[in-house]
C-alpha atoms as a PDB file:
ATOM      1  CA  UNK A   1     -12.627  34.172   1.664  1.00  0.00           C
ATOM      2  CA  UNK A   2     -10.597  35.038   4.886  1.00  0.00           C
ATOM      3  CA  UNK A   3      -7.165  35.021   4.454  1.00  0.00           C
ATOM      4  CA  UNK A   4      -6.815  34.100   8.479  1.00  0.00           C
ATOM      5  CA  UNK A   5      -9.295  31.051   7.748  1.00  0.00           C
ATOM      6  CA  UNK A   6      -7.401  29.604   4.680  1.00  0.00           C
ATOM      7  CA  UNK A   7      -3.783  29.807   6.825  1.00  0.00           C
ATOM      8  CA  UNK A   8      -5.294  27.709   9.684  1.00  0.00           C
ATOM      9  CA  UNK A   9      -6.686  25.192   7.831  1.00  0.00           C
ATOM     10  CA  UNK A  10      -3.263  25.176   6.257  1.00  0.00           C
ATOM     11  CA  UNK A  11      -1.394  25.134   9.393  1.00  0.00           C
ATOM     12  CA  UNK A  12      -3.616  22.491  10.280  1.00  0.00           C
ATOM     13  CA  UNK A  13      -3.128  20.668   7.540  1.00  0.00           C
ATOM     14  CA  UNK A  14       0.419  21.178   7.782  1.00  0.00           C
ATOM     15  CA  UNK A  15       0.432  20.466  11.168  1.00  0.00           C
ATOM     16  CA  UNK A  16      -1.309  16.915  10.727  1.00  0.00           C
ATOM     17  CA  UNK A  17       0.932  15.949   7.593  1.00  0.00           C
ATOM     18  CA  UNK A  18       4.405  16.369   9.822  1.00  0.00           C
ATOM     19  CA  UNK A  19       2.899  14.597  12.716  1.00  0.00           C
ATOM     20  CA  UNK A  20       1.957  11.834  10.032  1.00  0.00           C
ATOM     21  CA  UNK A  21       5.840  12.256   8.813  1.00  0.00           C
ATOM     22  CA  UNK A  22       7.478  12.041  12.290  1.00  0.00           C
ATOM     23  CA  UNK A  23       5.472   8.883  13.123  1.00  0.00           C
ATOM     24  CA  UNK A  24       7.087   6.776   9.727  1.00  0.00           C
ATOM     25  CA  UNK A  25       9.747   5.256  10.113  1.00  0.00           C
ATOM     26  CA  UNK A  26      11.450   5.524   6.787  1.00  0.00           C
ATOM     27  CA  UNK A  27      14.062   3.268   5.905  1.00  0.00           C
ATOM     28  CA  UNK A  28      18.263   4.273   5.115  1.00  0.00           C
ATOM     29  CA  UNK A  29      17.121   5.735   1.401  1.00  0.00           C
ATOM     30  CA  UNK A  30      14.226   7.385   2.988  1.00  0.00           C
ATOM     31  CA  UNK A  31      11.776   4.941   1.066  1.00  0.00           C
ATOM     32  CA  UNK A  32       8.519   3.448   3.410  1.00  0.00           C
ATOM     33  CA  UNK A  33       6.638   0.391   1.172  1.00  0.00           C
ATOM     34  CA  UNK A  34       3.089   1.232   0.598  1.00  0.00           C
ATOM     35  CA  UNK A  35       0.882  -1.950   0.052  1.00  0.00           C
ATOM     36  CA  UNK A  36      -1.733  -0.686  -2.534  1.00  0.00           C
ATOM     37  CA  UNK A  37      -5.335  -2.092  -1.729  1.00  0.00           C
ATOM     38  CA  UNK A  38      -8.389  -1.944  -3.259  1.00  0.00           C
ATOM     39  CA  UNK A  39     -10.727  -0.569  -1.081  1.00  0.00           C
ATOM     40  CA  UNK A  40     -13.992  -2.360  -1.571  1.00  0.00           C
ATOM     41  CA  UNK A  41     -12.734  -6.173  -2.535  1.00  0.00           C
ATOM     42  CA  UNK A  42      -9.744  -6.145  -0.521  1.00  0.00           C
ATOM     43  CA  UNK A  43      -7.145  -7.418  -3.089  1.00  0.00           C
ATOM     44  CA  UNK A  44      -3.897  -6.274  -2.749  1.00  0.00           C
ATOM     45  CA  UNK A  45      -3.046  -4.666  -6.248  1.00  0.00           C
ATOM     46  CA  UNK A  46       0.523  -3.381  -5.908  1.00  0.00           C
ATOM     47  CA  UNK A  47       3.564  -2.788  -3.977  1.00  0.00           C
ATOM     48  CA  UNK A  48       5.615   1.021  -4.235  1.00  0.00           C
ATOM     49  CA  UNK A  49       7.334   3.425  -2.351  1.00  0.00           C
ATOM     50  CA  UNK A  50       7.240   6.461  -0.851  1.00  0.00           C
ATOM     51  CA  UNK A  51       9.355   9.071   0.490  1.00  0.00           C
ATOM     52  CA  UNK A  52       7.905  11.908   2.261  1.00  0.00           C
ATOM     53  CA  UNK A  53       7.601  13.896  -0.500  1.00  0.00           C
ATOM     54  CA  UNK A  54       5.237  11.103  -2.188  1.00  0.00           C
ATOM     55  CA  UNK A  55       3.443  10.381   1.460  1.00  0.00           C
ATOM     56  CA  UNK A  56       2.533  13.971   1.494  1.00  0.00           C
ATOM     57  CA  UNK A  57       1.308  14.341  -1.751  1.00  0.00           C
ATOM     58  CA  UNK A  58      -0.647  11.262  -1.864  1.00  0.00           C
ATOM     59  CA  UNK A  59      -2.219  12.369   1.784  1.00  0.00           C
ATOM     60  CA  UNK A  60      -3.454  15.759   0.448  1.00  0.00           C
ATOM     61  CA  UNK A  61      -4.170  15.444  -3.427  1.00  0.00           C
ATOM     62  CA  UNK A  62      -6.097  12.213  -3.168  1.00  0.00           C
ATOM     63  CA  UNK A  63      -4.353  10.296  -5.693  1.00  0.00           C
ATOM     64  CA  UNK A  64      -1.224   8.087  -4.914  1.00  0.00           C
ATOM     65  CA  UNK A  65       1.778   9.371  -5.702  1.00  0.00           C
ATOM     66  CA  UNK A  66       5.282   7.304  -5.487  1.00  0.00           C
ATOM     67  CA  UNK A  67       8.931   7.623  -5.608  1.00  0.00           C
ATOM     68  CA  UNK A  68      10.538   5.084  -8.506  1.00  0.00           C
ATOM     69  CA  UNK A  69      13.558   3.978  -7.414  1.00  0.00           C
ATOM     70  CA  UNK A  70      14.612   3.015 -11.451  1.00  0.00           C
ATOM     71  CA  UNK A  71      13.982   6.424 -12.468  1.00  0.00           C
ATOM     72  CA  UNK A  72      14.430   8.430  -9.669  1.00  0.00           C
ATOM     73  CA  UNK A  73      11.660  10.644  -9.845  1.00  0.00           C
ATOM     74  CA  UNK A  74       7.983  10.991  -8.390  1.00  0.00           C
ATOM     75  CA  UNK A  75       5.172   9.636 -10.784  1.00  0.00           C
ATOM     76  CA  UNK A  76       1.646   9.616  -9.981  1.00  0.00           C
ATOM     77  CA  UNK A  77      -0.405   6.412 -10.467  1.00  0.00           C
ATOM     78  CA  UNK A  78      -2.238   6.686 -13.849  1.00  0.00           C
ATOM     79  CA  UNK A  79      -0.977  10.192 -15.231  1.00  0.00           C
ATOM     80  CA  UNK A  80       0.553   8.833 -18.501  1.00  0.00           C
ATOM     81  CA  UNK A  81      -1.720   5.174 -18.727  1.00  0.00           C
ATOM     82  CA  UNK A  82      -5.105   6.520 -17.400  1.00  0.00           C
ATOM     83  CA  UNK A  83      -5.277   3.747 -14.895  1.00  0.00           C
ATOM     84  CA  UNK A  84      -5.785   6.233 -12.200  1.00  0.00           C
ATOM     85  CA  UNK A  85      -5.120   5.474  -7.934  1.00  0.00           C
ATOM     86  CA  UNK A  86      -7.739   7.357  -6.111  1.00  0.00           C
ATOM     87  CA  UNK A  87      -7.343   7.533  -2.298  1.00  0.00           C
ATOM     88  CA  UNK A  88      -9.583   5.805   0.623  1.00  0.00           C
ATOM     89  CA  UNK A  89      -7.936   5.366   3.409  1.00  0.00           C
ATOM     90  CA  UNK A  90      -3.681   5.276   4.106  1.00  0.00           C
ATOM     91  CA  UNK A  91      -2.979   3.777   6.868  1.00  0.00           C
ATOM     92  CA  UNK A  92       0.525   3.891   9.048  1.00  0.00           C
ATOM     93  CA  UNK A  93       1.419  -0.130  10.360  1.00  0.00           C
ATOM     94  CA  UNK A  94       2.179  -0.364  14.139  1.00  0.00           C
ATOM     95  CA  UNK A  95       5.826   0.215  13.778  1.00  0.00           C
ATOM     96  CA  UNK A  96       5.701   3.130  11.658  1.00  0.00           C
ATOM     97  CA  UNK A  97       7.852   0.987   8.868  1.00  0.00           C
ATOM     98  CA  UNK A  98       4.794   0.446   6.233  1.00  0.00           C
ATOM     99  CA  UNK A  99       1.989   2.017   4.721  1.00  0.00           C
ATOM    100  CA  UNK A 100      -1.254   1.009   3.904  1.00  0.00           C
ATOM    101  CA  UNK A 101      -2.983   2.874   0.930  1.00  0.00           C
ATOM    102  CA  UNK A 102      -6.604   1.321  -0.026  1.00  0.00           C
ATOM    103  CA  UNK A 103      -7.440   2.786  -2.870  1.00  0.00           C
ATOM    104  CA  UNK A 104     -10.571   2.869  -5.633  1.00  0.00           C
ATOM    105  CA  UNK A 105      -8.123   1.220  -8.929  1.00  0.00           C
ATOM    106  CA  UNK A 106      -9.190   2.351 -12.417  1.00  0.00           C
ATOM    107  CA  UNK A 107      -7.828  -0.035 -15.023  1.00  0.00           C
ATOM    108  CA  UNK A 108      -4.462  -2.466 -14.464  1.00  0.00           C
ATOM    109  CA  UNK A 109      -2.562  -1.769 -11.388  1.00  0.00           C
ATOM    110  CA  UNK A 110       0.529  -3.476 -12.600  1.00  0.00           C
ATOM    111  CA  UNK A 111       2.860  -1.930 -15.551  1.00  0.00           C
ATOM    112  CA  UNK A 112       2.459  -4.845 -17.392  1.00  0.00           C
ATOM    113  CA  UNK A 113      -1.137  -4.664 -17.694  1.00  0.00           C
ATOM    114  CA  UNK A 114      -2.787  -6.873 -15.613  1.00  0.00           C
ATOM    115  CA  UNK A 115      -5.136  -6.002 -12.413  1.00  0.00           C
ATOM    116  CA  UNK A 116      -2.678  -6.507  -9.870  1.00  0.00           C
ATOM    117  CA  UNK A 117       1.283  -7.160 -10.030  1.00  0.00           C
ATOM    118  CA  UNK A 118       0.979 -10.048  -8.167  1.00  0.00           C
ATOM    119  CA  UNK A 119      -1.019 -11.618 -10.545  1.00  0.00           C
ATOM    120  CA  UNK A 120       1.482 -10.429 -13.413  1.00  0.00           C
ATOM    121  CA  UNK A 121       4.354 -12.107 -10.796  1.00  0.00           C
ATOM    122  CA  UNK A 122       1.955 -15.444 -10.229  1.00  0.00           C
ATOM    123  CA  UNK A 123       2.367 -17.763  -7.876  1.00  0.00           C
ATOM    124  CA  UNK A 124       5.330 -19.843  -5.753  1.00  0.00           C
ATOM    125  CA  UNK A 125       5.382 -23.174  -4.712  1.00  0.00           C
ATOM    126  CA  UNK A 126       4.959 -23.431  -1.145  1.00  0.00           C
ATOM    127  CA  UNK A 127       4.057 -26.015   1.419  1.00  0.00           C
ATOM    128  CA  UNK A 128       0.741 -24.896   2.778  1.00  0.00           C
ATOM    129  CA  UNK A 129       0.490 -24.934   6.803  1.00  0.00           C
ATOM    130  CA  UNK A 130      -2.257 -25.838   9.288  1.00  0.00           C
ATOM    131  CA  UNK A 131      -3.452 -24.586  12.330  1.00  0.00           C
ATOM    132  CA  UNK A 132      -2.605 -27.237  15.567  1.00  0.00           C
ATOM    133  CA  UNK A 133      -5.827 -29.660  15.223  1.00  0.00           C
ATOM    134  CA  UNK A 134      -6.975 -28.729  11.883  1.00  0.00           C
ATOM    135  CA  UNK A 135      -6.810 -31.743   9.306  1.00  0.00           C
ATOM    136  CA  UNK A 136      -6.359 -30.401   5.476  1.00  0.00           C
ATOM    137  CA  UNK A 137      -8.691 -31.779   3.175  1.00  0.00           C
ATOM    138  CA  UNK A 138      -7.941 -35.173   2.183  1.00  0.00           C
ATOM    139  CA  UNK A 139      -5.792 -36.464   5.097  1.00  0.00           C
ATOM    140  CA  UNK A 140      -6.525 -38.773   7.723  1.00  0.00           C
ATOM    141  CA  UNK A 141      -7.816 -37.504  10.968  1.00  0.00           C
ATOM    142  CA  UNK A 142      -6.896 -41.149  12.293  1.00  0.00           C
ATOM    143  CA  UNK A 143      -3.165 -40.975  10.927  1.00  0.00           C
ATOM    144  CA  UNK A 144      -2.623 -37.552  12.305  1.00  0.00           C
ATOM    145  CA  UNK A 145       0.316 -36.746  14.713  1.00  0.00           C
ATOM    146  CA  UNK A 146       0.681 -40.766  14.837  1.00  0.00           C
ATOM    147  CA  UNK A 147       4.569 -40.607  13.794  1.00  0.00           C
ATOM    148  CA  UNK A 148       5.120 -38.449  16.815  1.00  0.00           C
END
């Protein structure tokens, strides 16, 4: 193969990673959260980090790769548990400040071994809102907005 062709699609690639880097907006320990998705059902599996060490990696090897803040140290989704990220899409939120990965999941997402760490975390109690007009199930359309 060419040596000139391999450089510029390296340069190219190079090029489009530190555009990619100079849009984030990386936060005062040079960490940007990546919300980990899976790409097909939409469920959000996990929450991690990056730096741009991580970002770049996980933009050109296909896999997701994070920075862990305990152990300070890059560690690639499913190297040592098999349970494998492999890239879809990332995508870079409107302010630059947040990164979302969608991903195909093999196995548990979460450390402790269930699909997703949210479901590992469960849930909070919280009061549930409604849009102006909409009556929840189980209320009174009558009695609504009557205490003023």
């Amino acid at each position: 193969m060419n040596n000139s062709t391999d450089n510029s699609i390296g340069n190219s690639t190079d090029r489009s990673i530190s555009a990619v880097l100079a849009r984030a907006t990386f936060d005062a320990n040079g960490l940007l959260p990546a919300i980990i998705q899976q790409w097909d059902s939409h469920e959000v599996l996990m929450l991690g980090y990056m730096d741009a060490e991580a970002l770049r990696r996980t933009l050109t090897t296909g896999r997701v790769t994070f920075w862990s803040r305990s152990r300070g140290e890059y560690w690639r989704k499913g190297d040592t548990s098999g349970h494998a990220q492999y890239v879809r899409s990332v995508d870079l939120d409107c302010d630059g400040d947040a990164l979302l990965v969608r991903v195909d999941q093999v196995g548990a997402a979460c450390h402790t071994g269930t699909r997703t760490c949210f479901e590992a975390g469960g849930p909070l109690p919280a009061v549930v809102g409604h849009r102006p007009g909409e009556h929840p199930a189980g209320s009174s359309a009558a009695g609504a907005g009557a205490a003023g």
